[in-house]
Protein backbone atom coordinates (compact mmCIF):
# COMPACT_ATOMS: atom_id res chain seq x y z
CA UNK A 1 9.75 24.20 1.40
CA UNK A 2 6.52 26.21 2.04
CA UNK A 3 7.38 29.11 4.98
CA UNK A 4 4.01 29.59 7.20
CA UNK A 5 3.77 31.91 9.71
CA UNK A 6 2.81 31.45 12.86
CA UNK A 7 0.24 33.78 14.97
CA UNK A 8 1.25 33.62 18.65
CA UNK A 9 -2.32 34.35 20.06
CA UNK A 10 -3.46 30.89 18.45
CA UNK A 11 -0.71 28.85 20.02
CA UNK A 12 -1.76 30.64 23.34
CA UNK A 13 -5.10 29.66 22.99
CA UNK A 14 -3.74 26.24 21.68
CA UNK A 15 -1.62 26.17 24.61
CA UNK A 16 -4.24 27.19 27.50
CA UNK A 17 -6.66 24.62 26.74
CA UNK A 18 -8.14 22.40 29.22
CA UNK A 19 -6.45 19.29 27.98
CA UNK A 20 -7.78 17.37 31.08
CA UNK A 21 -11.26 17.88 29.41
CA UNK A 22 -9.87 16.94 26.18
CA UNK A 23 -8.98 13.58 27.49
CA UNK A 24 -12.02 13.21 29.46
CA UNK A 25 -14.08 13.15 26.02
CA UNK A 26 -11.35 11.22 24.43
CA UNK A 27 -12.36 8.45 26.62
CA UNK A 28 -15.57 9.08 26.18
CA UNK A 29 -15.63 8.82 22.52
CA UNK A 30 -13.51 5.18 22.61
CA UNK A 31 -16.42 3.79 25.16
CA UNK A 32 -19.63 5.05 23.33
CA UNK A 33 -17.38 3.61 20.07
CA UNK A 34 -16.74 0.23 22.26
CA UNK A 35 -20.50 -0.12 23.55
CA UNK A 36 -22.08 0.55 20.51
CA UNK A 37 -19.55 -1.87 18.67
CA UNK A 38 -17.95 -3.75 21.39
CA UNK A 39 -13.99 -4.95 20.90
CA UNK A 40 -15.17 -6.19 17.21
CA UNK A 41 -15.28 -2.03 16.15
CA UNK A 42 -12.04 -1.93 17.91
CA UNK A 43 -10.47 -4.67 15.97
CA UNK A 44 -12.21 -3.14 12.65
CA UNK A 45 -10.79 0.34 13.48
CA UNK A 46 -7.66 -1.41 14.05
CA UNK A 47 -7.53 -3.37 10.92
CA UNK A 48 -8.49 -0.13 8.45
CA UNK A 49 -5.65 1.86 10.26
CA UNK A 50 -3.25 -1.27 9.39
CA UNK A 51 -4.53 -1.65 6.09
CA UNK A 52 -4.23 2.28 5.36
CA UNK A 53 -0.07 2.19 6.69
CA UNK A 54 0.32 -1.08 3.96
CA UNK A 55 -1.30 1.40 1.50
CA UNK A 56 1.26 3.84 2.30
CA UNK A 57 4.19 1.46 3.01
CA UNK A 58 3.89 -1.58 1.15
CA UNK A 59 7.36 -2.68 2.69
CA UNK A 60 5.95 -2.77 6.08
CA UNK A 61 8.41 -0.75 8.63
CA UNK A 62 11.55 -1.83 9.76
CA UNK A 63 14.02 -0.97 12.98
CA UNK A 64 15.64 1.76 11.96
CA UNK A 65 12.34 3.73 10.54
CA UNK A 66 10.56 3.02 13.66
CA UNK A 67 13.72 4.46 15.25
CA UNK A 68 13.72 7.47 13.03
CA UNK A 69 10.13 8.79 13.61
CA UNK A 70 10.66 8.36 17.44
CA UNK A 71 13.31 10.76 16.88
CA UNK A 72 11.59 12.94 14.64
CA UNK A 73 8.51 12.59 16.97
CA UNK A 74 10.72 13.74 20.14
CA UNK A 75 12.70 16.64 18.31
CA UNK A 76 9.06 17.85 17.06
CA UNK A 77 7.54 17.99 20.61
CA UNK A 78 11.07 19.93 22.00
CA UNK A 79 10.80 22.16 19.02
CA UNK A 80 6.92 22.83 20.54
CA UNK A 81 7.54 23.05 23.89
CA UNK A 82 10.74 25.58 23.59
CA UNK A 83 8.30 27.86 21.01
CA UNK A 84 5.20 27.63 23.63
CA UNK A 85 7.83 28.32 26.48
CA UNK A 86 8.58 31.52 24.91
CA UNK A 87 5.09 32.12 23.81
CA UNK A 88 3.88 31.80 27.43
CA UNK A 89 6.68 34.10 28.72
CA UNK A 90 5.85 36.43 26.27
């Protein structure tokens, strides 16, 4: 396993963005996407992404590996929030 380190004034600066802003042009990105393509791009973009995960897993994805990376998904964002906690206290 590869050990990075991790520079504490990034994840500040990670942590202090304006991530109402980032959503903001989130949306805006899917509705210039959706007007220039309309729901076919969306279905397109949809059917590459489901393509790409066959690619990856042939077998499709069962219960219990859905189940898995929800758990994997929610111990990674408790892992991030206790580290920016103690960033932000810092």
């Amino acid at each position: 396993m590869r050990s990075t380190s991790i520079d504490p004034a990034q994840v500040r600066e990670f942590m202090q963005r304006r991530w109402d802003l980032v959503a903001g042009e989130k949306t805006r990105y899917q509705a210039r996407r959706f007007l220039a393509g309309g729901p076919a791009a969306c279905l397109r973009a949809w059917i590459d992404l489901r393509w790409r995960f066959l690619q990856v897993h042939p077998e499709g994805s069962s219960e219990r590996a859905r189940e898995e990376d929800l758990a994997h998904h929610r111990a990674l964002a408790n892992t991030l929030r206790s580290v920016a906690d103690g960033f932000l206290r810092a």
